[in-house]
PDB file of N, CA and C in Angstrom:
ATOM      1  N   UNK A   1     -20.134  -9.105  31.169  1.00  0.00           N
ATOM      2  CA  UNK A   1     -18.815  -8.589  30.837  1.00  0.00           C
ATOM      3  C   UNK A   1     -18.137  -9.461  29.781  1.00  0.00           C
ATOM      4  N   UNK A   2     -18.103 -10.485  30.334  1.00  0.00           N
ATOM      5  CA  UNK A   2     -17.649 -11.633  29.084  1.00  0.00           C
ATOM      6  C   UNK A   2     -18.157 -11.365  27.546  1.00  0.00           C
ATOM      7  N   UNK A   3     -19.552 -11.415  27.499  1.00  0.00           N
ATOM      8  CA  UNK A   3     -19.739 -10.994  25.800  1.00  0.00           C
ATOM      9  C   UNK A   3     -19.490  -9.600  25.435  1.00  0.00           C
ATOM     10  N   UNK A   4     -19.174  -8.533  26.352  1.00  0.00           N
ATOM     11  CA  UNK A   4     -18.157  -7.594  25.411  1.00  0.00           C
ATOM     12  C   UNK A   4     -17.402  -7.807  25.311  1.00  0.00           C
ATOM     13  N   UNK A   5     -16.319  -8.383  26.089  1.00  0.00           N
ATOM     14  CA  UNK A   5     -14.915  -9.020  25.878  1.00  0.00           C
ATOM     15  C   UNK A   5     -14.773  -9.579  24.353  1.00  0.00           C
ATOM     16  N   UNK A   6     -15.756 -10.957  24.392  1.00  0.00           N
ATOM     17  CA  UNK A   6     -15.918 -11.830  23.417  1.00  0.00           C
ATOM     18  C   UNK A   6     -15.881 -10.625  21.667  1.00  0.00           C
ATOM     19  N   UNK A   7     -16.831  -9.776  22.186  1.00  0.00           N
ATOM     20  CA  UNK A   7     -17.510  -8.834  20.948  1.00  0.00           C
ATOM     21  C   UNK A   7     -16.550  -8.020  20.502  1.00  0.00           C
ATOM     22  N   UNK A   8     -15.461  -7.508  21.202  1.00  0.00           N
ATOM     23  CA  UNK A   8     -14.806  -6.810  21.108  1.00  0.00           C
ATOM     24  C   UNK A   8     -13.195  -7.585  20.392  1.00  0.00           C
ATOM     25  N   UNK A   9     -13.347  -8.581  20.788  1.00  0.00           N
ATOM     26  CA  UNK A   9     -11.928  -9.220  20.302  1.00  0.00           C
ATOM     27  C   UNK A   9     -12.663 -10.204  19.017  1.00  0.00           C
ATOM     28  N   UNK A  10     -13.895 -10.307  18.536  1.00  0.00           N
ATOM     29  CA  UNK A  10     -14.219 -10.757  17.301  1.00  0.00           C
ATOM     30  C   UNK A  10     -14.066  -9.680  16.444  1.00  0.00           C
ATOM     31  N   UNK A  11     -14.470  -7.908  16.505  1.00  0.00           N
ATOM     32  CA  UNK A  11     -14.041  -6.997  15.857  1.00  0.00           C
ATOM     33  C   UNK A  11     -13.124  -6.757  15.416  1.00  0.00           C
ATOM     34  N   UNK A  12     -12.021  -6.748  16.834  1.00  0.00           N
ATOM     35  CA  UNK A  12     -10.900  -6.495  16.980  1.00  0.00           C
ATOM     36  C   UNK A  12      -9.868  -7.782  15.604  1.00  0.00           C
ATOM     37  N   UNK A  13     -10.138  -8.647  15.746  1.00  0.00           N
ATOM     38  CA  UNK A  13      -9.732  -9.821  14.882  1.00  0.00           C
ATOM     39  C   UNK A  13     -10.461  -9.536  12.938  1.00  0.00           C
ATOM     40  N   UNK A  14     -11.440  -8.999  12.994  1.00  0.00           N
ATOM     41  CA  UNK A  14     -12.238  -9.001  11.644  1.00  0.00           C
ATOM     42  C   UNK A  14     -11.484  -7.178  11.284  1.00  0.00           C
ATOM     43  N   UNK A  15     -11.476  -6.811  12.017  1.00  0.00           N
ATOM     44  CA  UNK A  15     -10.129  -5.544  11.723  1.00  0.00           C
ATOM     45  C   UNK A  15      -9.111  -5.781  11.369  1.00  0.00           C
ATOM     46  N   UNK A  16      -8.102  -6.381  11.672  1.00  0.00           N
ATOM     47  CA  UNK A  16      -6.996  -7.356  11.614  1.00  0.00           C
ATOM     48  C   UNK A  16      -7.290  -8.115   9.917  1.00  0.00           C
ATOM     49  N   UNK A  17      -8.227  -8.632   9.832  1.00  0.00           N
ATOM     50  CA  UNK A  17      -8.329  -8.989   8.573  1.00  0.00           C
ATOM     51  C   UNK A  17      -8.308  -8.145   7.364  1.00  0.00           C
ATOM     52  N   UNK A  18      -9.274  -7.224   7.756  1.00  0.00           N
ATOM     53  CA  UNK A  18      -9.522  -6.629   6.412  1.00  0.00           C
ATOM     54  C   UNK A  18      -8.098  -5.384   6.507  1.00  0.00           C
ATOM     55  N   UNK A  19      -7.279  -5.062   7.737  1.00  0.00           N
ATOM     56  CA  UNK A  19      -5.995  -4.235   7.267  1.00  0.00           C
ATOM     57  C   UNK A  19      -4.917  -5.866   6.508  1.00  0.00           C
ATOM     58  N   UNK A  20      -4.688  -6.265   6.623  1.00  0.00           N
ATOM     59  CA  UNK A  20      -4.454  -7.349   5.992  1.00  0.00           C
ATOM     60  C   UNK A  20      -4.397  -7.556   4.287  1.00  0.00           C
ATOM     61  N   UNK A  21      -5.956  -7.687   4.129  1.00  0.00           N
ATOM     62  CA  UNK A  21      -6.090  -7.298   2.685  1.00  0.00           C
ATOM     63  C   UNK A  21      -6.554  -6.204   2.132  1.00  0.00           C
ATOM     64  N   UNK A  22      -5.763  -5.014   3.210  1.00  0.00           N
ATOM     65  CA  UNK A  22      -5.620  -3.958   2.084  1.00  0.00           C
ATOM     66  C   UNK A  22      -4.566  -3.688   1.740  1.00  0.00           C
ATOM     67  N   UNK A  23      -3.514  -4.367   3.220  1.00  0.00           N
ATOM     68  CA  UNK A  23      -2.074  -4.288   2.749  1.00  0.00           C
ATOM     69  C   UNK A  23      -1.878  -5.000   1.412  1.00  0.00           C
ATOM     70  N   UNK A  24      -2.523  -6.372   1.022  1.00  0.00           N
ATOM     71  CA  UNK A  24      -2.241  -6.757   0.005  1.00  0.00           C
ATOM     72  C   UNK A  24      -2.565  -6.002  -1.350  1.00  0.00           C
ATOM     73  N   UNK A  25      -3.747  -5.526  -1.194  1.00  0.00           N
ATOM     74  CA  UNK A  25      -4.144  -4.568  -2.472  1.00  0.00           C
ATOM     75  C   UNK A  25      -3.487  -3.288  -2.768  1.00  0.00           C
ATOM     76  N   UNK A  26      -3.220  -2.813  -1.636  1.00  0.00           N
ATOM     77  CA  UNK A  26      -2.091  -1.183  -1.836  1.00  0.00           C
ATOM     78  C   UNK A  26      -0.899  -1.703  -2.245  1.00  0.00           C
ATOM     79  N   UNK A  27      -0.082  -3.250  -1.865  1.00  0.00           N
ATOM     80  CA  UNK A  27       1.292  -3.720  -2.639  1.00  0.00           C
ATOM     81  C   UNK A  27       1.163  -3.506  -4.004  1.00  0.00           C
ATOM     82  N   UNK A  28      -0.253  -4.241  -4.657  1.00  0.00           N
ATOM     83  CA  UNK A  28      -1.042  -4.983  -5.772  1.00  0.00           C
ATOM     84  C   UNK A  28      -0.143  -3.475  -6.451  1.00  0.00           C
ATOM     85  N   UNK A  29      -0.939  -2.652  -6.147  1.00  0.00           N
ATOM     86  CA  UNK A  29      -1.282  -1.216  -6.879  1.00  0.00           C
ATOM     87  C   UNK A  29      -0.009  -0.092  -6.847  1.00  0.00           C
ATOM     88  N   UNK A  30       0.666  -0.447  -5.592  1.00  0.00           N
ATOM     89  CA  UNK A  30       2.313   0.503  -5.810  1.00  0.00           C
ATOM     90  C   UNK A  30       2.693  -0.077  -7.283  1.00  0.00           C
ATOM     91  N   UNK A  31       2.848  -1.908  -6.791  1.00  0.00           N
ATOM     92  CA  UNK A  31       3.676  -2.711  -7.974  1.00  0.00           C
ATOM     93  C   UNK A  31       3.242  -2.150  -9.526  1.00  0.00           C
ATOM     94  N   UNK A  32       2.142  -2.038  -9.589  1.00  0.00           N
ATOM     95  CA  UNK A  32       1.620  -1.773 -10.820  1.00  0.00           C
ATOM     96  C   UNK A  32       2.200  -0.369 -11.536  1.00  0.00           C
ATOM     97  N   UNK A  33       2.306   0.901 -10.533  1.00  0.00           N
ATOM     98  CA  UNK A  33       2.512   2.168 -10.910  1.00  0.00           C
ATOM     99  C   UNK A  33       4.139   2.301 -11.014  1.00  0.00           C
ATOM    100  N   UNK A  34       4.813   1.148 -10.642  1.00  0.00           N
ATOM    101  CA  UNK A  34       6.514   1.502  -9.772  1.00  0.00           C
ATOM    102  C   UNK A  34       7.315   1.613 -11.503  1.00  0.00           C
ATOM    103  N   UNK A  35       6.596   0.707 -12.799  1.00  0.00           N
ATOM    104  CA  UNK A  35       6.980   0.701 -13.858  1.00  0.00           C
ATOM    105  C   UNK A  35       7.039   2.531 -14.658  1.00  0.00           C
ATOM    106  N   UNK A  36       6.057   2.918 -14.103  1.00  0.00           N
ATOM    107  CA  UNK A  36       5.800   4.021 -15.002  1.00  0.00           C
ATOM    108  C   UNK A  36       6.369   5.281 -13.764  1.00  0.00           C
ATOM    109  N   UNK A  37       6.750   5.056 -13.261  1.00  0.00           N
ATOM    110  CA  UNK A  37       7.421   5.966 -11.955  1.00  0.00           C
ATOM    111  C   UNK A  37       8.515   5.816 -12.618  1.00  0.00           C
ATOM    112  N   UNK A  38       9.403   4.882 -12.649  1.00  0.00           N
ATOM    113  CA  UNK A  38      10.757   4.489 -13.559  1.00  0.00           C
ATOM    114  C   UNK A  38      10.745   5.148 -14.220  1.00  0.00           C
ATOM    115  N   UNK A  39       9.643   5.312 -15.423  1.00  0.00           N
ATOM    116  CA  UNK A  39       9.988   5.886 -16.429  1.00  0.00           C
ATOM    117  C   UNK A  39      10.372   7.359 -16.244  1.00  0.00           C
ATOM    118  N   UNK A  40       9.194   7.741 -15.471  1.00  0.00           N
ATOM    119  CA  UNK A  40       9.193   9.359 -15.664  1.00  0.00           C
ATOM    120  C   UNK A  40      10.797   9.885 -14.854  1.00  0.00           C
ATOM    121  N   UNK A  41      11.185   8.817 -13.771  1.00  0.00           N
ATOM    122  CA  UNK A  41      12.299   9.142 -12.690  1.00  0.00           C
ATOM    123  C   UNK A  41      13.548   9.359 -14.273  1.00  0.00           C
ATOM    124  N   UNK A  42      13.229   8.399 -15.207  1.00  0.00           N
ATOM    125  CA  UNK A  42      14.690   8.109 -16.510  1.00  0.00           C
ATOM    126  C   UNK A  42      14.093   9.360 -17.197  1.00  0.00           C
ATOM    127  N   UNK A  43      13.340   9.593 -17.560  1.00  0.00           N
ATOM    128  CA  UNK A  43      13.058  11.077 -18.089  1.00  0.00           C
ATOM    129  C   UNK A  43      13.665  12.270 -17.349  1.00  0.00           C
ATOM    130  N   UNK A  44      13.287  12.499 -16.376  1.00  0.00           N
ATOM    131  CA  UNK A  44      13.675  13.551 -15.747  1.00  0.00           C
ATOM    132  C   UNK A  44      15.186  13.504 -15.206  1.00  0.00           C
ATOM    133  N   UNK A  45      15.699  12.596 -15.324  1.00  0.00           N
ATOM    134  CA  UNK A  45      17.288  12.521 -15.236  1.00  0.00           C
ATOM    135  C   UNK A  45      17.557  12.597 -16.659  1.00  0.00           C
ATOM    136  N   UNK A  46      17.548  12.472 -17.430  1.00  0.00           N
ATOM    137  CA  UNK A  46      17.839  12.674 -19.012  1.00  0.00           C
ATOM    138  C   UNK A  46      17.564  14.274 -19.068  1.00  0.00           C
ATOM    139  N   UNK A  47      16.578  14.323 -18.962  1.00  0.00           N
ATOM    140  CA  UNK A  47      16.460  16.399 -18.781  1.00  0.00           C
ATOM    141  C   UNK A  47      17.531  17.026 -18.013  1.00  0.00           C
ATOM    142  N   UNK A  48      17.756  16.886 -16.931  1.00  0.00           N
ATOM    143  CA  UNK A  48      18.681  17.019 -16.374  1.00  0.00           C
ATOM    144  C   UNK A  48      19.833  17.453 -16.660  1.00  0.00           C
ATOM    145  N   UNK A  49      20.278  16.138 -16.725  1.00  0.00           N
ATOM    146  CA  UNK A  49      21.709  15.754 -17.798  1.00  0.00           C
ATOM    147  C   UNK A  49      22.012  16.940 -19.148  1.00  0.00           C
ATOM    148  N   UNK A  50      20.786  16.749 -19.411  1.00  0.00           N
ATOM    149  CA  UNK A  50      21.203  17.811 -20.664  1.00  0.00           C
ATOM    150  C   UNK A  50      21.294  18.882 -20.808  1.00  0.00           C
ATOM    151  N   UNK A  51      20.587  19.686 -19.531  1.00  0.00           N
ATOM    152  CA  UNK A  51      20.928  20.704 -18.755  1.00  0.00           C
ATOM    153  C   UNK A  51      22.170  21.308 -18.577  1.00  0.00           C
ATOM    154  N   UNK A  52      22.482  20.548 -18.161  1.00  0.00           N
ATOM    155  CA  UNK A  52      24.680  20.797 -17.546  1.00  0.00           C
ATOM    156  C   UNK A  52      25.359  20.849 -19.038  1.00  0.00           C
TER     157      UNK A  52
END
């Protein structure tokens, strides 16, 4: 019983890791796109605007 215990909370921990660094890589990759999101968000309020 013990080495599933053991087996299961070494998984359980190496899971834990790798959500970890994907949280870091999905930040990586919002950050990267959040510039050109801006843009299109100032575009489409400028359309807008000119609308009225």
């Amino acid at each position: 019983m013990s080495h599933t215990c053991k087996n299961f909370e070494e998984i359980k921990e190496e899971l834990k890791k790798g959500y970890m660094a994907m949280s870091e890589i999905n930040l990586e990759e919002a950050n990267k796109g959040l510039g050109s999101d801006n843009e299109a968000l100032r575009i489409c309020e400028k359309n807008l605007t000119e609308c009225e």
